[in-house]
N, C-alpha and C. Protein backbone atom coordinates (compact mmCIF):
# COMPACT_ATOMS: atom_id res chain seq x y z
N UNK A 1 -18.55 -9.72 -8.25
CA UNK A 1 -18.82 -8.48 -7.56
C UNK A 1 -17.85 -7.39 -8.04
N UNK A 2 -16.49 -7.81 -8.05
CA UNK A 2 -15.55 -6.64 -8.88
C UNK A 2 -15.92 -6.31 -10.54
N UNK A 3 -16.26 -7.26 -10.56
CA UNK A 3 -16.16 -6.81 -12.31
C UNK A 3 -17.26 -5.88 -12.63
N UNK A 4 -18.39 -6.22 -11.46
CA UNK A 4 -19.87 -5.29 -11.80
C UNK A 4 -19.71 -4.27 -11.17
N UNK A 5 -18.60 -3.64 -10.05
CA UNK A 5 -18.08 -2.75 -9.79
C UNK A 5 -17.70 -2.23 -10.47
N UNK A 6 -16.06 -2.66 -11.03
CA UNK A 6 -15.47 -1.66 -12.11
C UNK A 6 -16.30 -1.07 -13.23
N UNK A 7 -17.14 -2.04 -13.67
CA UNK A 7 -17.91 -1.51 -14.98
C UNK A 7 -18.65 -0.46 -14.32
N UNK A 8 -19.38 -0.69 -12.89
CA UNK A 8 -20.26 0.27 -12.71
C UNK A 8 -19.43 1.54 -12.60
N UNK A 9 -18.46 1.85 -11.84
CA UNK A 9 -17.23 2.65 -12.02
C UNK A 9 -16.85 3.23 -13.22
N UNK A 10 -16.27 2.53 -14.42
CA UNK A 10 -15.71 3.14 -15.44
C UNK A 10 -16.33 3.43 -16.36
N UNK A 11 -17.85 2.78 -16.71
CA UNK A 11 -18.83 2.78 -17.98
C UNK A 11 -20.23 2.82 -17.32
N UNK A 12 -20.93 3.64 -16.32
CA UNK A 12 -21.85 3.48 -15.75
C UNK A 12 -22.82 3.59 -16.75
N UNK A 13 -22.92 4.01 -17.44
CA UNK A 13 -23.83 4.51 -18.58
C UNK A 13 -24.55 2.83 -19.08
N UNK A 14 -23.34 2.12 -19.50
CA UNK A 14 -23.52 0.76 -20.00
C UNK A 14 -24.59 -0.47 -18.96
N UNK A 15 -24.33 -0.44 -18.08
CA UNK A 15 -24.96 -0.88 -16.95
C UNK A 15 -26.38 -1.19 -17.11
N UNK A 16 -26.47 -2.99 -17.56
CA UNK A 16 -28.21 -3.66 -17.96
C UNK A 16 -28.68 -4.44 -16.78
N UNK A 17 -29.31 -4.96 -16.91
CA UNK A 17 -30.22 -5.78 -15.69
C UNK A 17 -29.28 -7.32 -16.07
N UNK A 18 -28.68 -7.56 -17.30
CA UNK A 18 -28.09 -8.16 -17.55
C UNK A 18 -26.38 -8.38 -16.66
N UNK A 19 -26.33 -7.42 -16.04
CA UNK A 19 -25.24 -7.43 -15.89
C UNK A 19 -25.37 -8.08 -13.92
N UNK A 20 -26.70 -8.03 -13.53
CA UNK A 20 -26.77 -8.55 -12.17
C UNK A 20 -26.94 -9.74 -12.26
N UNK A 21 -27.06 -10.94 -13.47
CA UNK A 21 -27.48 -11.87 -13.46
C UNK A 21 -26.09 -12.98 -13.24
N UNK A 22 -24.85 -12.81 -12.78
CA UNK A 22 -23.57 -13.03 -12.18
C UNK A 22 -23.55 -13.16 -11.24
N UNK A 23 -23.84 -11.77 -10.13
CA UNK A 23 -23.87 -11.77 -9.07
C UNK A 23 -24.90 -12.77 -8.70
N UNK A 24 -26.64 -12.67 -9.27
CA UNK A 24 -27.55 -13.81 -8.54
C UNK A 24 -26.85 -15.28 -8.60
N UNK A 25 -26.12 -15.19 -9.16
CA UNK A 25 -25.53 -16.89 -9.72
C UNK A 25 -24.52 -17.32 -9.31
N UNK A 26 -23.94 -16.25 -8.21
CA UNK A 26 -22.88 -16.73 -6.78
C UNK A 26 -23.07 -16.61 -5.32
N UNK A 27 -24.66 -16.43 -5.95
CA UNK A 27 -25.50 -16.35 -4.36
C UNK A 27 -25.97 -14.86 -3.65
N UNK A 28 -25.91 -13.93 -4.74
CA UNK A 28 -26.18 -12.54 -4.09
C UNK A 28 -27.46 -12.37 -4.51
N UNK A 29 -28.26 -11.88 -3.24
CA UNK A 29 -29.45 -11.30 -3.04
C UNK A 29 -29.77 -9.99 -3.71
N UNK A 30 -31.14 -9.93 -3.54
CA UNK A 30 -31.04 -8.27 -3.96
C UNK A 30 -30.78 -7.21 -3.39
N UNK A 31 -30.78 -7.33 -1.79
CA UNK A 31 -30.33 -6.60 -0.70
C UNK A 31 -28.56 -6.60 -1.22
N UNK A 32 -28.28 -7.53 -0.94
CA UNK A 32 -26.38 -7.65 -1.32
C UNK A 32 -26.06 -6.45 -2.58
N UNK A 33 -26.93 -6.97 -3.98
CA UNK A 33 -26.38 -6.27 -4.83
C UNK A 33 -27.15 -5.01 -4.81
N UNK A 34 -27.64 -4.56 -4.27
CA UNK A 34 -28.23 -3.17 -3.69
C UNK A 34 -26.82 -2.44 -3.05
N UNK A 35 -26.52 -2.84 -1.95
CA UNK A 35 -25.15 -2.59 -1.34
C UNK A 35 -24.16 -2.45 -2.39
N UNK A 36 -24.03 -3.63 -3.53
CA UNK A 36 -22.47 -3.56 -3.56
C UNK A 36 -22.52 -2.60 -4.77
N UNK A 37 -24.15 -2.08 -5.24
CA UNK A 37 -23.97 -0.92 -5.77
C UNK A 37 -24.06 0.33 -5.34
N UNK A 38 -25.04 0.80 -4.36
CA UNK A 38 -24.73 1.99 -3.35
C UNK A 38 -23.14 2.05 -2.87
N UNK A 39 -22.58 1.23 -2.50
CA UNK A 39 -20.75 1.35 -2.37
C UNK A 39 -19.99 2.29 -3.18
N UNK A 40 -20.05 0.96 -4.28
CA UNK A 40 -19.82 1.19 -5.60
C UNK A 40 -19.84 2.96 -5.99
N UNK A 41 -21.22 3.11 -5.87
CA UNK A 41 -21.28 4.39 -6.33
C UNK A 41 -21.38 6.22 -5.24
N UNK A 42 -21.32 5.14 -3.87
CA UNK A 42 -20.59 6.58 -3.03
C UNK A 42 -19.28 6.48 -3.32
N UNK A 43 -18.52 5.50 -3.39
CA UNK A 43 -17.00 5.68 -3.17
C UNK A 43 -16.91 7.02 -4.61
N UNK A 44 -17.14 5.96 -5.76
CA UNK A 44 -17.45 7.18 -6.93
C UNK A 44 -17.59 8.66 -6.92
N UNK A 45 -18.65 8.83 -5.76
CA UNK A 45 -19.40 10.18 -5.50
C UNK A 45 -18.35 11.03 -4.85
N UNK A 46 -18.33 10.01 -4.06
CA UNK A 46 -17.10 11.18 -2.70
C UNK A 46 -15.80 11.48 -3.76
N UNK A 47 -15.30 10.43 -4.30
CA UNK A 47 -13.69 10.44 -5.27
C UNK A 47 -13.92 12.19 -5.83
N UNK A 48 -15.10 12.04 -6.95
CA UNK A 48 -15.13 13.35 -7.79
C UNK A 48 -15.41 14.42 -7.01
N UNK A 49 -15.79 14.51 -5.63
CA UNK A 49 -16.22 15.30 -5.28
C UNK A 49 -14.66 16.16 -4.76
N UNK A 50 -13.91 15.03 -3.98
CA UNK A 50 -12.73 15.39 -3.45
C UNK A 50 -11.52 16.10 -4.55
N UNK A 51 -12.39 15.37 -6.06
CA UNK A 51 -11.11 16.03 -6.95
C UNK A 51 -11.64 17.04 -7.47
N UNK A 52 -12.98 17.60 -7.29
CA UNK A 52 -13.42 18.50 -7.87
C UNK A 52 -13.15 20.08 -7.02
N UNK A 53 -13.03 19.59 -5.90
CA UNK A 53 -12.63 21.02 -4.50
C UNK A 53 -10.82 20.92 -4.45
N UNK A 54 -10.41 19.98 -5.26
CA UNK A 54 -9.27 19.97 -4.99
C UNK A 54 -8.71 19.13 -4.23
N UNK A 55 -8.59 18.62 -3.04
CA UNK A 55 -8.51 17.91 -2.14
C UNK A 55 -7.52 16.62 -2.12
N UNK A 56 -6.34 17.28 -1.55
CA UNK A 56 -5.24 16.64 -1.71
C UNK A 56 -5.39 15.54 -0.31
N UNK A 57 -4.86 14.53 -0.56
CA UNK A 57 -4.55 13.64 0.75
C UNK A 57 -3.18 14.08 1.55
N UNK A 58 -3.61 13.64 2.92
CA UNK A 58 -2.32 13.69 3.96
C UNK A 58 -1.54 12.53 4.04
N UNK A 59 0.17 13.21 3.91
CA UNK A 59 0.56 11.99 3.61
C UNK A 59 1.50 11.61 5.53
N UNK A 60 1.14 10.30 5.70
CA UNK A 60 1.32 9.70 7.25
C UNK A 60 0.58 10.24 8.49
């Protein structure tokens, strides 16, 4: 699940049908890897969005 994260993360472009055939083979559904790519790719969404307005974190 991490590794098809990060890739989806750092090289989305690269990203085959090949690359879900891991996840089916530790027991993830297609619902599951549906999720753990919608995640995957809001966390993504929101990140650039926050660095794109600027958007510093509060610190404590």
């Amino acid at each position: 699940m991490l590794v098809y994260a990060l890739k989806l993360t750092r090289t989305p472009s690269t990203m085959a049908e090949t690359d879900l055939m891991p996840l089916r083979e530790v027991g993830f559904d297609d619902r599951a890897i549906h999720d753990i790519c919608a995640i995957a790719a809001y966390y993504g969404f929101v990140n650039r969005i926050a660095d794109g307005l600027g958007v510093e974190l509060e610190n404590g």
